[in-house]
N, C-alpha and C. Protein backbone atom coordinates (compact mmCIF):
# COMPACT_ATOMS: atom_id res chain seq x y z
N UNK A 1 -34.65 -18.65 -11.84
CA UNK A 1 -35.20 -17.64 -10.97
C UNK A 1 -35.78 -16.54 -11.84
N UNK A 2 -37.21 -16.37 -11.75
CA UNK A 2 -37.61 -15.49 -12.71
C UNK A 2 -37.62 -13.88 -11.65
N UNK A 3 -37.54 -12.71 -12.52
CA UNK A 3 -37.19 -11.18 -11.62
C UNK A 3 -38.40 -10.39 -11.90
N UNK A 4 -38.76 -9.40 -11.30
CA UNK A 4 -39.32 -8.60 -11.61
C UNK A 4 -39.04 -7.54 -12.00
N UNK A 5 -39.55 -6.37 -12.62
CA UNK A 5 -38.75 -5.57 -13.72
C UNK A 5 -37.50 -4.49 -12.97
N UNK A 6 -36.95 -4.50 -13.75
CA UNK A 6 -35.90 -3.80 -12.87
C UNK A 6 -34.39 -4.72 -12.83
N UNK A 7 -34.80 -6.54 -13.14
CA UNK A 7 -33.83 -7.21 -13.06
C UNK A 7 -33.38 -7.72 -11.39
N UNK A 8 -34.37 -7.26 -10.89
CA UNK A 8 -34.28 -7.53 -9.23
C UNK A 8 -35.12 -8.48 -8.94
N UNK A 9 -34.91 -9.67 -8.02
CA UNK A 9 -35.93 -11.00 -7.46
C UNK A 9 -36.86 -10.17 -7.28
N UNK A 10 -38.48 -11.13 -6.84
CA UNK A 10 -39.53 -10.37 -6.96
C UNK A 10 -39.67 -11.03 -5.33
N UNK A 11 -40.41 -10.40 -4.55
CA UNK A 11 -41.11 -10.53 -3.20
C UNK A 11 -40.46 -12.18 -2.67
N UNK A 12 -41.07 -12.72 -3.88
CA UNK A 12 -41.07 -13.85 -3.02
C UNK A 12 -40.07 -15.02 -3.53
N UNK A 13 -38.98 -14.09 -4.46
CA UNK A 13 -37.90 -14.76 -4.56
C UNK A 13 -36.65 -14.36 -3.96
N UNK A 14 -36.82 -13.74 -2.23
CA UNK A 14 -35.27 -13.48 -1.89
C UNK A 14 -34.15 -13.59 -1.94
N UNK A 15 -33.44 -13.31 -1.79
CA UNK A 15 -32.28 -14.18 -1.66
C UNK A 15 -31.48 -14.32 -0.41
N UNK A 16 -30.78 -15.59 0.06
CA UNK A 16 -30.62 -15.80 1.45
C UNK A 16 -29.39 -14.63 1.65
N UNK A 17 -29.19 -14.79 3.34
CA UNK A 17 -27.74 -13.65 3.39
C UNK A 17 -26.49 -14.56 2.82
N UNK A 18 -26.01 -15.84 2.62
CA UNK A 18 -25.21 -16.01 2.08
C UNK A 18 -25.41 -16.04 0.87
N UNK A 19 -26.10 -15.58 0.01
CA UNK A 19 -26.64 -15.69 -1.22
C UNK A 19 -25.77 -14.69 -1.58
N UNK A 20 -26.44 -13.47 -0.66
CA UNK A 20 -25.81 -11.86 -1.12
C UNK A 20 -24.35 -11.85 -1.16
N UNK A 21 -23.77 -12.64 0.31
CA UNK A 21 -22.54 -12.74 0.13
C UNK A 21 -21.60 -12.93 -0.45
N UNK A 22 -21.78 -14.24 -0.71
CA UNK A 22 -21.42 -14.96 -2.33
C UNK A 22 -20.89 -14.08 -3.07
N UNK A 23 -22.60 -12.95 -3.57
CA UNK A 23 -22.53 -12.55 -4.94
C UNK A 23 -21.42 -11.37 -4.55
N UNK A 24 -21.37 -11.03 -3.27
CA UNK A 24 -21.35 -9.58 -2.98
C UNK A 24 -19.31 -9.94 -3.41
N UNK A 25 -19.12 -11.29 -2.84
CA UNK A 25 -17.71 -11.92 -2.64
C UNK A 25 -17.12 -11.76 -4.46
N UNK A 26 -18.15 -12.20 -5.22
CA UNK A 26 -17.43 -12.62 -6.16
C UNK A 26 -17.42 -11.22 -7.18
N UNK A 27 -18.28 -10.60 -6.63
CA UNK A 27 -17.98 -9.31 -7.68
C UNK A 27 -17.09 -8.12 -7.13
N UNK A 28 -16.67 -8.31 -6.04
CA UNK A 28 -15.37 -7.86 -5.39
C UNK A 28 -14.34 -8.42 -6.26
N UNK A 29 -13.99 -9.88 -5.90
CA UNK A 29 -13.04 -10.79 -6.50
C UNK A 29 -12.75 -10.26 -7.95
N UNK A 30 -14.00 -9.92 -8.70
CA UNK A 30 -13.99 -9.87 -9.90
C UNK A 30 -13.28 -8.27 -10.33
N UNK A 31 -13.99 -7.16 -9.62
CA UNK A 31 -13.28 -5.44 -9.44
C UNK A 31 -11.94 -5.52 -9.28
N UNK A 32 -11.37 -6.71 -8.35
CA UNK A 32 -10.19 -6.59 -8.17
C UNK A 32 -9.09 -6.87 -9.25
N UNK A 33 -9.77 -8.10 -9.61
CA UNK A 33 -8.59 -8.64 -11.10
C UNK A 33 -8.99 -8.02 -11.84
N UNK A 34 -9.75 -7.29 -12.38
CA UNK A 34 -9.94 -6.17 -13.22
C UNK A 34 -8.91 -4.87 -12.74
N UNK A 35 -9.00 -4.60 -11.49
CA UNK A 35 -7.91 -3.18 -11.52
C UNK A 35 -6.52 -3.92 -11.63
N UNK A 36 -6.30 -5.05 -11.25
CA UNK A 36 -4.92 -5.49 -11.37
C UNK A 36 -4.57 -5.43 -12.94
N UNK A 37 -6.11 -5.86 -13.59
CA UNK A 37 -5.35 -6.45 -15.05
C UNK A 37 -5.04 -4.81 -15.84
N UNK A 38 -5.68 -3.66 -15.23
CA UNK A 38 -5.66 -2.30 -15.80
C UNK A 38 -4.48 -1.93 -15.69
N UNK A 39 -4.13 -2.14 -14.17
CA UNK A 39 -2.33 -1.55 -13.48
C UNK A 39 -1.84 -2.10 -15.09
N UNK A 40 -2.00 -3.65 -15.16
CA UNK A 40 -0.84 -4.50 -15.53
C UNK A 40 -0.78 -3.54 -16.99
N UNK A 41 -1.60 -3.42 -17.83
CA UNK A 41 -1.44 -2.90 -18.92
C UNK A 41 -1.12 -1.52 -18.81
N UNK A 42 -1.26 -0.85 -17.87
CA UNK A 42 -0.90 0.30 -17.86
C UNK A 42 0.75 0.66 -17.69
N UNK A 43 0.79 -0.15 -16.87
CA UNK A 43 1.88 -0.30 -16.58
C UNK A 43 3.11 -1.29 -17.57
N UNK A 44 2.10 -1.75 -18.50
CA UNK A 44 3.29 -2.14 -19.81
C UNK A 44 3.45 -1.07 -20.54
N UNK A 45 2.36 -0.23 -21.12
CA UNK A 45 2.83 1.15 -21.74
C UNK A 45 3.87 1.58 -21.42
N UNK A 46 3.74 2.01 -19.35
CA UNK A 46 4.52 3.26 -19.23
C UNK A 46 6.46 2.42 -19.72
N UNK A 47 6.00 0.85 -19.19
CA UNK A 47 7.84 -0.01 -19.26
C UNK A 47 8.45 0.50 -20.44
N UNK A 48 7.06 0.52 -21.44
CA UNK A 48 8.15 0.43 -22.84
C UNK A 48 8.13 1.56 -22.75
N UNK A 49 7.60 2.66 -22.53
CA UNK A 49 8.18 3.94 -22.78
C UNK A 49 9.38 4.54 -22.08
N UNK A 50 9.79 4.13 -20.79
CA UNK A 50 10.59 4.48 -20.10
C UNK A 50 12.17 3.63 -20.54
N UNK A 51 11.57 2.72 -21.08
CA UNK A 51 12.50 1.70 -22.08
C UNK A 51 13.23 2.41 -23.18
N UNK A 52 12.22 2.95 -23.95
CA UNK A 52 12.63 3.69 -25.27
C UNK A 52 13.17 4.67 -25.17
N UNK A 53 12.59 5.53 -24.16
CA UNK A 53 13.06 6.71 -23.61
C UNK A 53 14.59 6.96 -23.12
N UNK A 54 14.55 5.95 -22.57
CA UNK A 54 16.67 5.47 -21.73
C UNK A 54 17.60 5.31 -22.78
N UNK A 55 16.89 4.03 -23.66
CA UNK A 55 17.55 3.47 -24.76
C UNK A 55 17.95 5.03 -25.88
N UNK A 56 17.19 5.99 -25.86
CA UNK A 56 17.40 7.02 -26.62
C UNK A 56 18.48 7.91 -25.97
N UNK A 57 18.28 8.60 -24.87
CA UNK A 57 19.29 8.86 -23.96
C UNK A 57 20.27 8.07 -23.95
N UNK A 58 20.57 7.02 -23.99
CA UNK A 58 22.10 6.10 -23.73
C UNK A 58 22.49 6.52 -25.37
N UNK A 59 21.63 6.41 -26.65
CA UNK A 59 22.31 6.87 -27.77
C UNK A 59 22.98 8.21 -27.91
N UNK A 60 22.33 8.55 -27.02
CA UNK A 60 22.73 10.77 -27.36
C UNK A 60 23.97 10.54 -26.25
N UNK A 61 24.30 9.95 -25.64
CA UNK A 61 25.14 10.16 -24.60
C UNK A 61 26.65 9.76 -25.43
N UNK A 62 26.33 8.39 -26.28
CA UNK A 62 27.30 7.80 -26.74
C UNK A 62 27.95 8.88 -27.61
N UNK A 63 26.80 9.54 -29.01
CA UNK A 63 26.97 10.23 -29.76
C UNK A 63 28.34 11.47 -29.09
N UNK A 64 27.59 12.01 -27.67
CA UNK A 64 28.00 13.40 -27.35
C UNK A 64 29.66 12.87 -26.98
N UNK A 65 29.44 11.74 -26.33
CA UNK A 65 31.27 11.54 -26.02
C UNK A 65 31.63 11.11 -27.17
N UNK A 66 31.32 10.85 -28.21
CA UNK A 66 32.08 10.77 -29.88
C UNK A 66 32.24 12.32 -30.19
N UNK A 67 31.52 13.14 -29.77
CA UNK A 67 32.04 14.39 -30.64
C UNK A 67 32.50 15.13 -29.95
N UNK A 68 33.13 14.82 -28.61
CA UNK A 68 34.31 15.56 -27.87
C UNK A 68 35.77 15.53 -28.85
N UNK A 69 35.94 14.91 -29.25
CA UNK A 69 37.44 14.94 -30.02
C UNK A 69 37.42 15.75 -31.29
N UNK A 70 36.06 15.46 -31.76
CA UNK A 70 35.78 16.25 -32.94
C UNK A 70 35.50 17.78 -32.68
N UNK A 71 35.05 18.11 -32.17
CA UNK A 71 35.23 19.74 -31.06
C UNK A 71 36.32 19.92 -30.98
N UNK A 72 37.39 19.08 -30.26
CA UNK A 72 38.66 19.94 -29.92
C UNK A 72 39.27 20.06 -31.09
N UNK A 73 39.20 18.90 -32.34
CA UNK A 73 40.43 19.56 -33.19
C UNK A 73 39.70 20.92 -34.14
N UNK A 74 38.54 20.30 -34.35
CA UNK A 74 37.83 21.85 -34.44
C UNK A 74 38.16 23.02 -33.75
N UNK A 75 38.11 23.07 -32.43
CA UNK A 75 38.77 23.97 -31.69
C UNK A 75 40.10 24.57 -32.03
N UNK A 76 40.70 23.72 -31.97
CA UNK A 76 42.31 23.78 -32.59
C UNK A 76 42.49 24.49 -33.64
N UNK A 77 42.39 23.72 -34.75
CA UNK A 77 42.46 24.61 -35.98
C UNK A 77 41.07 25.60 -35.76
N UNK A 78 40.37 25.97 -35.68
CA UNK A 78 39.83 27.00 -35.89
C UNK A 78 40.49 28.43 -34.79
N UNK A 79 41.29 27.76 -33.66
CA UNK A 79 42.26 29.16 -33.11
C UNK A 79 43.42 29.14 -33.80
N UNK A 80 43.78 28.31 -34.57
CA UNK A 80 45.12 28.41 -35.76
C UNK A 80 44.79 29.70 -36.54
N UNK A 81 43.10 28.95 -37.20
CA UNK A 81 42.94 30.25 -38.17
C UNK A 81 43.05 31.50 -37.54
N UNK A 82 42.52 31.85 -36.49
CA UNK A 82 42.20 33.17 -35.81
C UNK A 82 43.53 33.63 -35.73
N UNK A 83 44.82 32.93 -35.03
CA UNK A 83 45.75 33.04 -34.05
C UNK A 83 47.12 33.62 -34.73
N UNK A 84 47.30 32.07 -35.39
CA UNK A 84 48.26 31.75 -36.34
C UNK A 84 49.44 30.85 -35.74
N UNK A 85 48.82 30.81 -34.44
CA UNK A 85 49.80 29.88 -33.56
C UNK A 85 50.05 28.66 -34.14
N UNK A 86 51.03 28.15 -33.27
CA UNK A 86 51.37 26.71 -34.02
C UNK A 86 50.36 25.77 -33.19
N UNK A 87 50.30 24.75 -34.50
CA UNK A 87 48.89 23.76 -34.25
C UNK A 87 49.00 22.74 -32.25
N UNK A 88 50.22 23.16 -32.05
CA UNK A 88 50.52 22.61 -30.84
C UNK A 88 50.23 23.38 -29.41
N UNK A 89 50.22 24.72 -29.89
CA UNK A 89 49.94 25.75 -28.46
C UNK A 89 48.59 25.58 -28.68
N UNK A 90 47.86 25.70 -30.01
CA UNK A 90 46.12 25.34 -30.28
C UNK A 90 45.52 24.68 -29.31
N UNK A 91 46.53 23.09 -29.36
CA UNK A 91 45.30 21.80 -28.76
C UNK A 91 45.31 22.39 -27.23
N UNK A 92 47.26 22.91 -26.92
CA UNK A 92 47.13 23.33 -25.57
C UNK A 92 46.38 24.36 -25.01
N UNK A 93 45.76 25.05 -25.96
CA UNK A 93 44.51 26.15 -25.44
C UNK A 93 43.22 25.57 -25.29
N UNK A 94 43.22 24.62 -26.30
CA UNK A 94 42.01 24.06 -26.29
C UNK A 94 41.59 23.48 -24.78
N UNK A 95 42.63 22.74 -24.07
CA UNK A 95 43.00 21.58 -23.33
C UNK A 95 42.89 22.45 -21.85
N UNK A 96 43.55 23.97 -22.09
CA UNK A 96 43.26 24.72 -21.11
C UNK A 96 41.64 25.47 -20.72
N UNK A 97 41.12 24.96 -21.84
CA UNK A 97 39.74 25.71 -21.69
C UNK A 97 38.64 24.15 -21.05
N UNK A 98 39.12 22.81 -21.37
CA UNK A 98 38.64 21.93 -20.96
C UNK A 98 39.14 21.98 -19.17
N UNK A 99 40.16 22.41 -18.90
CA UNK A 99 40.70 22.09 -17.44
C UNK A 99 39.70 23.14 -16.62
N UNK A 100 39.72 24.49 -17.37
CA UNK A 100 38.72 25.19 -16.95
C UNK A 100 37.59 24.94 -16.40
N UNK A 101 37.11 24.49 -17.86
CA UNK A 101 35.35 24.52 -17.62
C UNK A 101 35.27 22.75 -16.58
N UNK A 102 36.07 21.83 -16.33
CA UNK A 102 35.88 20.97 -15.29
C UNK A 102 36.38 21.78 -14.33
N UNK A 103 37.12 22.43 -13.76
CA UNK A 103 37.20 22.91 -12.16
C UNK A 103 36.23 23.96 -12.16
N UNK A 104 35.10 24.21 -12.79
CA UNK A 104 34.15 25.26 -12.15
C UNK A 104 33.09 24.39 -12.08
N UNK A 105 32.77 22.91 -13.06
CA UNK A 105 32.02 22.06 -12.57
C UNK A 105 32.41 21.49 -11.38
N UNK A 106 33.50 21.36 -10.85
CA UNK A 106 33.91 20.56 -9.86
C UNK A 106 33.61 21.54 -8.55
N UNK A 107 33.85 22.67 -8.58
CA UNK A 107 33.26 23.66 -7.43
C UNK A 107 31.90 23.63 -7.31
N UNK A 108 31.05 23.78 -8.55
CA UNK A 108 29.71 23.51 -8.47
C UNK A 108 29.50 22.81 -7.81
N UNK A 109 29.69 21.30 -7.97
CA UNK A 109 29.58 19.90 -7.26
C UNK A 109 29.63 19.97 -6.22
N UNK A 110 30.85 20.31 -5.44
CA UNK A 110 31.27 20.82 -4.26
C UNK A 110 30.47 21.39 -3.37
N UNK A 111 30.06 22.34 -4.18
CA UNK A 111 29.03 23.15 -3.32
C UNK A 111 27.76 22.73 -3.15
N UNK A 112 27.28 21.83 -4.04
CA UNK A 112 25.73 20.98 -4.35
C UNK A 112 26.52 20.01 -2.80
N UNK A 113 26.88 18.99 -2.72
CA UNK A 113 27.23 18.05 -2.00
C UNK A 113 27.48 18.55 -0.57
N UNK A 114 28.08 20.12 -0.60
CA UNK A 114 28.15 20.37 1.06
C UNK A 114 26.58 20.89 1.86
N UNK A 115 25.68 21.40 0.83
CA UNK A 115 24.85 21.57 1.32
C UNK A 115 23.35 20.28 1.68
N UNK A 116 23.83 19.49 0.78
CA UNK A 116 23.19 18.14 1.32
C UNK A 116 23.34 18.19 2.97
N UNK A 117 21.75 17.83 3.23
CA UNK A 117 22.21 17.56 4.86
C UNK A 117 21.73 16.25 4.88
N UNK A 118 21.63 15.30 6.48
CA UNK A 118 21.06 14.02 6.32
C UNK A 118 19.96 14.14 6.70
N UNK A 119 19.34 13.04 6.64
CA UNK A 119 17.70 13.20 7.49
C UNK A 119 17.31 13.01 8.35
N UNK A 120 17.63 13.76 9.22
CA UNK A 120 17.83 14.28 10.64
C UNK A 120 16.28 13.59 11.14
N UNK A 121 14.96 14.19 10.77
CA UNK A 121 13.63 13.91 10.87
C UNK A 121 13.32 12.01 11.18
N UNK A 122 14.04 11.24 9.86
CA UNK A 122 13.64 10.43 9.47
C UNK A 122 14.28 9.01 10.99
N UNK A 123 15.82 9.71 10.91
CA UNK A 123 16.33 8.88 11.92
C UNK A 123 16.18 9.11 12.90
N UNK A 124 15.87 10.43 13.84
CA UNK A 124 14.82 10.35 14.97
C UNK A 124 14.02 9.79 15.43
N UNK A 125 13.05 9.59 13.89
CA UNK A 125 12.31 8.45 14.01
C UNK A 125 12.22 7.33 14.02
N UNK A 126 13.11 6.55 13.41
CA UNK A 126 13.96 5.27 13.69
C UNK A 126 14.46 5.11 15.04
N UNK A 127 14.96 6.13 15.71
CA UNK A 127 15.48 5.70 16.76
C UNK A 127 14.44 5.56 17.85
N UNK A 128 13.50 6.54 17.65
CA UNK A 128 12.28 6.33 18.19
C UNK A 128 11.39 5.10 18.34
N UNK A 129 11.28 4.50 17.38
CA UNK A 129 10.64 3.17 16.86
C UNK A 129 11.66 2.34 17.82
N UNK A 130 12.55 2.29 17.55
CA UNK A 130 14.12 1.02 18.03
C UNK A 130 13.49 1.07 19.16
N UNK A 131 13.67 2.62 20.59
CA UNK A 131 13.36 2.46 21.50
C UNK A 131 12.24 1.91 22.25
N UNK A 132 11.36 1.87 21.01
CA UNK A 132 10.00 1.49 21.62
C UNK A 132 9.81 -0.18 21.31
N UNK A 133 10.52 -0.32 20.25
CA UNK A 133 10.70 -1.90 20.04
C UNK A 133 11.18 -2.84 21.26
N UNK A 134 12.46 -1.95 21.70
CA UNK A 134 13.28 -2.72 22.61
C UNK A 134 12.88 -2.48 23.80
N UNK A 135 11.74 -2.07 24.06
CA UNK A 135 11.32 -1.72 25.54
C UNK A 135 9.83 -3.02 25.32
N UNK A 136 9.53 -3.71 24.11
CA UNK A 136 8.07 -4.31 24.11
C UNK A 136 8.61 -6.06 24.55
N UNK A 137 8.06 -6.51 25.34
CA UNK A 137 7.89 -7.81 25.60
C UNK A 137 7.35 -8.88 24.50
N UNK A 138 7.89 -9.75 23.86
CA UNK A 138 7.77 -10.60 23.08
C UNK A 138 6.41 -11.59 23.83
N UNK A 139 5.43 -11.75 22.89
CA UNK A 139 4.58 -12.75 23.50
C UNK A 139 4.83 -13.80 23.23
N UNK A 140 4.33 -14.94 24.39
CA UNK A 140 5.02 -16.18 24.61
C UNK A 140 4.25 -16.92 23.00
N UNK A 141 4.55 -17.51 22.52
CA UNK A 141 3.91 -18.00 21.72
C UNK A 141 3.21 -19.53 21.95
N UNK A 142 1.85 -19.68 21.52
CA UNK A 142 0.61 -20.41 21.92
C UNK A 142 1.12 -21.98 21.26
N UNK A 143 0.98 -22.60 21.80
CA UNK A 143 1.70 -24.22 21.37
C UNK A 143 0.39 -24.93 21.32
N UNK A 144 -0.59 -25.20 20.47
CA UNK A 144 -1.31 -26.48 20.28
C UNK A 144 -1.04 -27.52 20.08
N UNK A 145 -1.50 -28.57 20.73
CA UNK A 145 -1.21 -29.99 20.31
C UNK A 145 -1.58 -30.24 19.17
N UNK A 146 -1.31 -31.54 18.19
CA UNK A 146 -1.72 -31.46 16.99
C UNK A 146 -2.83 -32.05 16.92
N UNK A 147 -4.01 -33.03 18.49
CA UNK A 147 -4.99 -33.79 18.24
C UNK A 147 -6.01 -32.60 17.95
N UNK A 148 -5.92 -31.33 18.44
CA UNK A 148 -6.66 -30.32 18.78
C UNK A 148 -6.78 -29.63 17.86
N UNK A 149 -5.13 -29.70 16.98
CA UNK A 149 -5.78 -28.94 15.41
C UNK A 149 -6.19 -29.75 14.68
N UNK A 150 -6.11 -30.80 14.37
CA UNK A 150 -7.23 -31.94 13.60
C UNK A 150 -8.90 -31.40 14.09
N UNK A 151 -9.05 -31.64 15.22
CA UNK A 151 -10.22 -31.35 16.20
C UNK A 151 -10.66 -30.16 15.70
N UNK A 152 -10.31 -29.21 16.08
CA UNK A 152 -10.34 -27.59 14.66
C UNK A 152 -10.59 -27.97 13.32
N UNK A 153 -10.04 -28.09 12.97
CA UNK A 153 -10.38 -28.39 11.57
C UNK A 153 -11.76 -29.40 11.11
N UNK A 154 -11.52 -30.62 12.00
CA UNK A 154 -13.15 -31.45 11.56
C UNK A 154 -14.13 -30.28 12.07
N UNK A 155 -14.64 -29.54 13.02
CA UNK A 155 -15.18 -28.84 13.31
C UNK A 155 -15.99 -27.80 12.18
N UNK A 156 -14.63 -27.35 11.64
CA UNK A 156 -15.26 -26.40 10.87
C UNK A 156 -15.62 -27.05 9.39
N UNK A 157 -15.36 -27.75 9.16
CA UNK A 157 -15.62 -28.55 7.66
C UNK A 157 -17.35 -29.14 8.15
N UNK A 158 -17.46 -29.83 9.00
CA UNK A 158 -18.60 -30.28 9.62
C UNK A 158 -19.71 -29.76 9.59
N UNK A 159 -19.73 -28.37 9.76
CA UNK A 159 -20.63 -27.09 9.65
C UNK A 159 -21.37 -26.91 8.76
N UNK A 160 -22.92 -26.62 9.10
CA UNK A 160 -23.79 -26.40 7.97
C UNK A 160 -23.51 -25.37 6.86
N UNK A 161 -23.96 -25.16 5.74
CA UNK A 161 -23.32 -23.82 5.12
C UNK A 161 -24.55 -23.23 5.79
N UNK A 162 -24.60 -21.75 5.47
CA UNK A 162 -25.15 -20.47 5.55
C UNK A 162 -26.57 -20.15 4.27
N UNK A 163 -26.20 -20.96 3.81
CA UNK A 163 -27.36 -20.64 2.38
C UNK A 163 -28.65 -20.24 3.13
N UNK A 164 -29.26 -21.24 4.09
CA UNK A 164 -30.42 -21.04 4.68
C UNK A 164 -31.42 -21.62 4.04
């Protein structure tokens, strides 16, 4: 098919409407696996980063509960030095400042969790939906014989194409 300038058929080389279709079909087809194949890579970046990212966090987490023990005897002897107490009332100060600082997290909590409400909005709307579900009549469903879907089917295979 030779074009005229521009890269467009010339007058009297149209192209039929399934022609356009076709083309119009396959360069859809084509936009599409292209944005899929973009997601896909994009979306391998963000995996491994959110990967690396956790995997780093799960190390600092491990680290931080390893150096709880190392804190308290730190703790300890360093209120020895201050104190002069014996190394045993130490850990028990120490131990009292841990009981502490968890029951003011634990009130925190407390108070985060009572003010949670539920979603009042959301299940309204659910119940809304339910009611309207259970009030709809099920349609009878359409039973073809099977000579008739054969019959369908030669029908449409049979058919001229569209090219024109």
């Amino acid at each position: 098919m030779s074009t005229a300038a521009g890269g467009r058929p010339g007058p009297d080389e149209e192209r039929s409407l399934g022609q356009l279709f076709s083309s119009a079909s396959e360069d859809l087809q084509g936009l599409i696996r292209d944005e899929i194949e973009l997601a896909k890579a994009e979306m391998r970046g963000t995996v491994k980063g959110l990967a690396i990212g956790s995997g780093s966090f799960g190390a600092a987490a491990v680290l931080l509960v390893a150096s709880v023990p190392m804190l308290s005897f730190a703790a300890a002897y360093g209120l020895r030095a201050l104190t002069g107490w014996p190394i045993g009332w130490c850990f028990f100060g120490v131990f009292l400042v841990y009981l502490l600082l968890a029951a003011v997290l634990a009130v925190f909590g407390t108070r985060n969790v009572k003010k949670a409400k539920a979603p009042n909005r959301a299940m309204a709307q659910n119940k809304k939906t339910l009611s309207i579900l259970g009030r709809a009549k099920p349609r009878p469903a359409v039973v073809v014989p099977m000579d008739k879907k054969v019959k369908a089917v030669e029908d449409r295979t049979s058919r001229p194409a569209l090219d024109g």
